[in-house]
N, C-alpha and C. Protein backbone atom coordinates (compact mmCIF):
# COMPACT_ATOMS: atom_id res chain seq x y z
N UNK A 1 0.82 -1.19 0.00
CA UNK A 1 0.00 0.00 0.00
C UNK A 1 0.87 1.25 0.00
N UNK A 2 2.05 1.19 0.51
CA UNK A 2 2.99 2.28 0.76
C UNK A 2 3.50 2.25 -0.94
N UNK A 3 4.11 1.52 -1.43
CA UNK A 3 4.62 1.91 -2.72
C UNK A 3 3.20 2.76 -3.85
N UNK A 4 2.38 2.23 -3.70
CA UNK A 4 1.11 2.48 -4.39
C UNK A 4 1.30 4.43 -3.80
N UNK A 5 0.86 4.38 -2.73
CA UNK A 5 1.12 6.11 -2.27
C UNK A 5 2.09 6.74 -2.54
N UNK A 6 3.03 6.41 -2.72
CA UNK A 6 4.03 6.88 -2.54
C UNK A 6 4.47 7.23 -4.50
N UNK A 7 4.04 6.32 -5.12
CA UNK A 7 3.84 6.14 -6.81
C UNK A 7 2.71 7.06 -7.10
N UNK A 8 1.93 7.00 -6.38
CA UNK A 8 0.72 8.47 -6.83
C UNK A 8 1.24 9.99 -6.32
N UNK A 9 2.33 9.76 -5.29
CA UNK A 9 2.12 11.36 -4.90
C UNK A 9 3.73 11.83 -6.06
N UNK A 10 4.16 10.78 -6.81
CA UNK A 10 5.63 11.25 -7.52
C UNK A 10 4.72 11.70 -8.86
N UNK A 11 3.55 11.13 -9.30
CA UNK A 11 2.67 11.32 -10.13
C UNK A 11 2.31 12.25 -10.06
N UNK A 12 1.71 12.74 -9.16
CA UNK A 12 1.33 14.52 -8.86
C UNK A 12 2.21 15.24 -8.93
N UNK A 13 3.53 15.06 -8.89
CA UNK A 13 4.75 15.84 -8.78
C UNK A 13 4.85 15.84 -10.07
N UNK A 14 4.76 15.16 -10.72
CA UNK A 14 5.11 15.45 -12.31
C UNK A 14 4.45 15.88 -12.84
N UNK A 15 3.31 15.75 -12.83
CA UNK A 15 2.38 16.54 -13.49
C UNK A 15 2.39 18.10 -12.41
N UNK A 16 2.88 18.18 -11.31
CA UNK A 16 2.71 19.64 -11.07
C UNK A 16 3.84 20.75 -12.03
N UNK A 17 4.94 19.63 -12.20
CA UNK A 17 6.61 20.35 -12.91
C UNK A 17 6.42 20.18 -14.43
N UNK A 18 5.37 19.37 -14.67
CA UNK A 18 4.63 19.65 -16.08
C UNK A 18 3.99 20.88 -16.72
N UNK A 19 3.28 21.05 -15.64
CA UNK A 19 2.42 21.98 -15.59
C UNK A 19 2.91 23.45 -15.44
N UNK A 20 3.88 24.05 -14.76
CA UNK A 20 4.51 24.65 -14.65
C UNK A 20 5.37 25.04 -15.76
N UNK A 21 6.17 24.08 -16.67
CA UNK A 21 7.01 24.09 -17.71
C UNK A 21 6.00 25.17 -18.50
N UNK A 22 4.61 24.15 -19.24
CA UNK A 22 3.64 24.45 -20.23
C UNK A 22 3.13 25.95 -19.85
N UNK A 23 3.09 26.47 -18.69
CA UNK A 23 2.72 27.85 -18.26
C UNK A 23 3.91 28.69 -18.58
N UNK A 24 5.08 28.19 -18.28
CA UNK A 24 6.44 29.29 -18.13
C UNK A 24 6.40 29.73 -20.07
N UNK A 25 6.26 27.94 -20.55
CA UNK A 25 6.71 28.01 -22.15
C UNK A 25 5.16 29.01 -22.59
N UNK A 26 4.34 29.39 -21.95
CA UNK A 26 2.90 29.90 -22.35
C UNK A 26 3.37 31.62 -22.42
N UNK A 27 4.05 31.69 -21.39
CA UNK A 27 3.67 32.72 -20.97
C UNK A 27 5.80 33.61 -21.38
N UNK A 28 6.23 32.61 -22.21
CA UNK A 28 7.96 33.03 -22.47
C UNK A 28 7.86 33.15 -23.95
N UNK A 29 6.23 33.25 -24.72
CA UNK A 29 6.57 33.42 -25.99
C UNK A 29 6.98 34.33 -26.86
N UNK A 30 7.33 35.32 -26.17
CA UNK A 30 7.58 36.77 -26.93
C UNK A 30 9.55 36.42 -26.89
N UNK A 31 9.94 35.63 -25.93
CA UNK A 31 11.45 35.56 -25.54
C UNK A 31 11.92 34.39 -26.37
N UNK A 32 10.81 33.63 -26.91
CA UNK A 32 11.12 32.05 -27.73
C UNK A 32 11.25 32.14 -28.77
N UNK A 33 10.68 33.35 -29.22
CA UNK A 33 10.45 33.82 -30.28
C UNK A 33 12.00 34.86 -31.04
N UNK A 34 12.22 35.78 -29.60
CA UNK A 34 13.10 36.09 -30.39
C UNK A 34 14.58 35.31 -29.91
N UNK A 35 14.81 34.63 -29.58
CA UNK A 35 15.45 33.74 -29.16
C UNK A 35 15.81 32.87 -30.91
N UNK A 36 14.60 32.49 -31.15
CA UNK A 36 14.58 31.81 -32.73
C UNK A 36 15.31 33.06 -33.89
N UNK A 37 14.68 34.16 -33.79
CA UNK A 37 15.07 35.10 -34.25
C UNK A 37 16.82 35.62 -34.02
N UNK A 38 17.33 34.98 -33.02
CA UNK A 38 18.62 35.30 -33.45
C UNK A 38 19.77 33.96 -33.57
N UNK A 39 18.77 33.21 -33.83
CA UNK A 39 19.31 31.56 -34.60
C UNK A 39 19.39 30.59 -33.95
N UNK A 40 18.91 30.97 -32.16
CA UNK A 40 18.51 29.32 -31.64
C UNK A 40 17.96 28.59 -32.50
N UNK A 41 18.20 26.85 -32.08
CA UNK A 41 17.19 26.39 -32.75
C UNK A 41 16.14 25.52 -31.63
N UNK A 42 15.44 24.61 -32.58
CA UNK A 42 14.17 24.47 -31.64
C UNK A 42 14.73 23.30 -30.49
N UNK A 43 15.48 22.56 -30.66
CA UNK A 43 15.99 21.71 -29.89
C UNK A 43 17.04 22.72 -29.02
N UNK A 44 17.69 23.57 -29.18
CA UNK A 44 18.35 24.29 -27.98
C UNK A 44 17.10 24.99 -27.46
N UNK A 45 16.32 25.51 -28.16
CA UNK A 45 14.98 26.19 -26.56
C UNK A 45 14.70 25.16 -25.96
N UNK A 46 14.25 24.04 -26.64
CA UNK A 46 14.02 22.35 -26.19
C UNK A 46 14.59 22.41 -24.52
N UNK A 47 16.30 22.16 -25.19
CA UNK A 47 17.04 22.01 -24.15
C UNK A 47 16.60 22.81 -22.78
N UNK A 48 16.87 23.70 -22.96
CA UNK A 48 16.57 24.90 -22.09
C UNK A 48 15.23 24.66 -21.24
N UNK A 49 14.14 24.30 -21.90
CA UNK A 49 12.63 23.98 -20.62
C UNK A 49 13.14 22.43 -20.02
N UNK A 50 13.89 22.19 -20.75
CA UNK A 50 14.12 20.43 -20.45
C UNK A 50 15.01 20.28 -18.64
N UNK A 51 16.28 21.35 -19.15
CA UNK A 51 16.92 21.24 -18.25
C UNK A 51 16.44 22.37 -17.12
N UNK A 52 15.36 23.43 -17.47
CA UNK A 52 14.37 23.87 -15.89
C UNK A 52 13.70 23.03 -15.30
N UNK A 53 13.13 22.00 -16.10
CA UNK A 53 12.35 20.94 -15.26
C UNK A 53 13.19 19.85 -14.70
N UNK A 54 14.46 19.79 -14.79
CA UNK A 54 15.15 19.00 -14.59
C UNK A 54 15.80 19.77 -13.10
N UNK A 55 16.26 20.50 -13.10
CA UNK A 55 16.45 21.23 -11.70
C UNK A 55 15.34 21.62 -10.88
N UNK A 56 14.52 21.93 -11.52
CA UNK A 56 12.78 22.32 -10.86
C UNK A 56 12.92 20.85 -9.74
N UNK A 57 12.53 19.61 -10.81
CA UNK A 57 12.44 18.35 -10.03
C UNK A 57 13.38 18.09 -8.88
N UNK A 58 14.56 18.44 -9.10
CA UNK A 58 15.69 17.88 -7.90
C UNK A 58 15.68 18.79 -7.17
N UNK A 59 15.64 20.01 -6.85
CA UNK A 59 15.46 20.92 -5.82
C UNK A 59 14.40 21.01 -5.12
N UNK A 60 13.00 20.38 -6.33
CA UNK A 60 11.85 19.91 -4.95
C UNK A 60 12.03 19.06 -4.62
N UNK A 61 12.60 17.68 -5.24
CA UNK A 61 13.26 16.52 -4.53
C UNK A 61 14.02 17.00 -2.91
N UNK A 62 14.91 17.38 -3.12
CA UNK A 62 15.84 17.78 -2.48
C UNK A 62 15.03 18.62 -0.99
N UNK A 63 14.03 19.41 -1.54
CA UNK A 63 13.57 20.29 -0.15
C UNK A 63 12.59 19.15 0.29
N UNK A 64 11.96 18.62 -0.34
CA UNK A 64 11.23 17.21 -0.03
C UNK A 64 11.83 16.85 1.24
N UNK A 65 12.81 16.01 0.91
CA UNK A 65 13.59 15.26 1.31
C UNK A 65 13.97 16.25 2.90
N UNK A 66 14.66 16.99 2.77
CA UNK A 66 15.25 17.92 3.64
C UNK A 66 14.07 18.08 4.84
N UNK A 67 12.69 18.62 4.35
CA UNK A 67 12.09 18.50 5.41
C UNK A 67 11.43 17.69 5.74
N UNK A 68 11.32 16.28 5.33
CA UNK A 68 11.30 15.27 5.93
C UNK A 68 11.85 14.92 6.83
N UNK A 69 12.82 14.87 6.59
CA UNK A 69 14.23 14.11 7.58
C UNK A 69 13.76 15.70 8.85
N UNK A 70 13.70 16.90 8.44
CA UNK A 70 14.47 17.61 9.75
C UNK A 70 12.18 17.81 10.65
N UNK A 71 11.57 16.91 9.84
CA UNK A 71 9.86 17.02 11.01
C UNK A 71 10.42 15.56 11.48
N UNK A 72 11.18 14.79 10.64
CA UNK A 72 11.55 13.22 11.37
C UNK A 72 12.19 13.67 13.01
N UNK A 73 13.28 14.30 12.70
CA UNK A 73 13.99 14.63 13.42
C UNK A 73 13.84 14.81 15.06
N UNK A 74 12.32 16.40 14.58
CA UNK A 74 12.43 17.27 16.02
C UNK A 74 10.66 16.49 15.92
N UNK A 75 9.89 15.50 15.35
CA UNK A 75 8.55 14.47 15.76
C UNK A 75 8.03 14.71 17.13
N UNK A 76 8.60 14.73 18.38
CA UNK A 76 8.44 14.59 19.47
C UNK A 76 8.12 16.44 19.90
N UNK A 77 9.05 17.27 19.89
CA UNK A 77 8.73 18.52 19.71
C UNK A 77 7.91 19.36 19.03
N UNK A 78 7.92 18.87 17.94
CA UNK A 78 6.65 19.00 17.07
C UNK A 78 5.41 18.95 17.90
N UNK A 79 5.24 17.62 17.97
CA UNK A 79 3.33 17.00 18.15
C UNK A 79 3.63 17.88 19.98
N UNK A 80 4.45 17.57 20.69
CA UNK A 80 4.08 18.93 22.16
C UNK A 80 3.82 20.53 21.40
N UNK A 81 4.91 20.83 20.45
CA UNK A 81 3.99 22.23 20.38
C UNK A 81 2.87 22.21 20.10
N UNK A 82 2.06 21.33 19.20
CA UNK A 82 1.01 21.43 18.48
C UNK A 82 -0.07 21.30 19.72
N UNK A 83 -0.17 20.17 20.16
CA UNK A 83 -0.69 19.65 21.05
C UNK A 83 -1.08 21.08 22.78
N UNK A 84 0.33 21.86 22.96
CA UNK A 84 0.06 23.00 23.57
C UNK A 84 -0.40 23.89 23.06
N UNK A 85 0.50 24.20 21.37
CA UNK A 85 -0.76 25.74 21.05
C UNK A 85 -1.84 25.35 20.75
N UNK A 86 -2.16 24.38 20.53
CA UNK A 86 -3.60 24.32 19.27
C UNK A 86 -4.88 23.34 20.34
N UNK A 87 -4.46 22.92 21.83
CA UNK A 87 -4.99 22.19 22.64
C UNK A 87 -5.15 20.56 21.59
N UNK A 88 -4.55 20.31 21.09
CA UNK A 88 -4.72 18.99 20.28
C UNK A 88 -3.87 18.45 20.16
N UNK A 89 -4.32 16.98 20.61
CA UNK A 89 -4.09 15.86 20.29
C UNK A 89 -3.72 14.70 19.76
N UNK A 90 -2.17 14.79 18.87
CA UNK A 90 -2.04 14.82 17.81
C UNK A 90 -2.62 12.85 17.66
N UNK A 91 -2.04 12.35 18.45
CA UNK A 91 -2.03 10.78 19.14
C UNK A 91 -3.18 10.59 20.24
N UNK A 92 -3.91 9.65 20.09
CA UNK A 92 -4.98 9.32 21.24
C UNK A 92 -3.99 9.02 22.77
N UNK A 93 -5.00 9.46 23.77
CA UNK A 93 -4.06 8.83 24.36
C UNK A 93 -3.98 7.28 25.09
N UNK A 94 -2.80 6.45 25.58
CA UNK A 94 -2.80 5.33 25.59
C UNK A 94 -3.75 5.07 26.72
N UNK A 95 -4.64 4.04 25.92
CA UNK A 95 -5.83 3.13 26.94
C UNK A 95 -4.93 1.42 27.53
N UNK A 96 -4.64 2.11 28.59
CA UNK A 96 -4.10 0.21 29.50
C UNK A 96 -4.83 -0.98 29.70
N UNK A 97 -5.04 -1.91 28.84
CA UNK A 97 -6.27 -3.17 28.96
C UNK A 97 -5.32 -3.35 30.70
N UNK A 98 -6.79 -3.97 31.31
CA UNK A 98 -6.26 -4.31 32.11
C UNK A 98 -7.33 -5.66 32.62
């Protein structure tokens, strides 16, 4: 079940750095244009959205990652602040069968 989640939320990620490209390339046509106009060709603009989405991806990779590891980290500090500012609960609390 974890790979399945974990395969849908890299799915959303691509289509969000998709999406983003198709807006930047929407909205960069006056610069693509003259870009062509002084003898790029279409595979070097190519290049160019190829390798933004290519750093786009690893730097959200990367902050991904980063704040994962650093809510892994301070977990315990976390759920007490929350738990004091917000009066909640983050965890039930433990019921002792007895």
């Amino acid at each position: 079940m974890m790979f399945f989640l974990l395969i849908f939320i890299a799915i959303v990620a691509a289509f969000g750095i998709t999406n983003t490209l198709i807006t930047v390339a929407g909205d960069k046509t006056r610069e693509i244009g003259l870009l062509k106009a002084i003898g790029f060709s279409s595979g070097t603009i190519m290049r160019i959205f190829f390798w933004q989405g290519w750093i786009e991806g690893i730097v959200g990779t990367g902050a991904g990652i980063g704040t994962g590891l650093l809510v892994l980290r301070y977990r315990n500090d976390l759920m007490h602040w929350l738990s004091e500012t917000f009066r909640w609960s983050c965890f039930p609390p433990r019921k002792l069968c007895t």
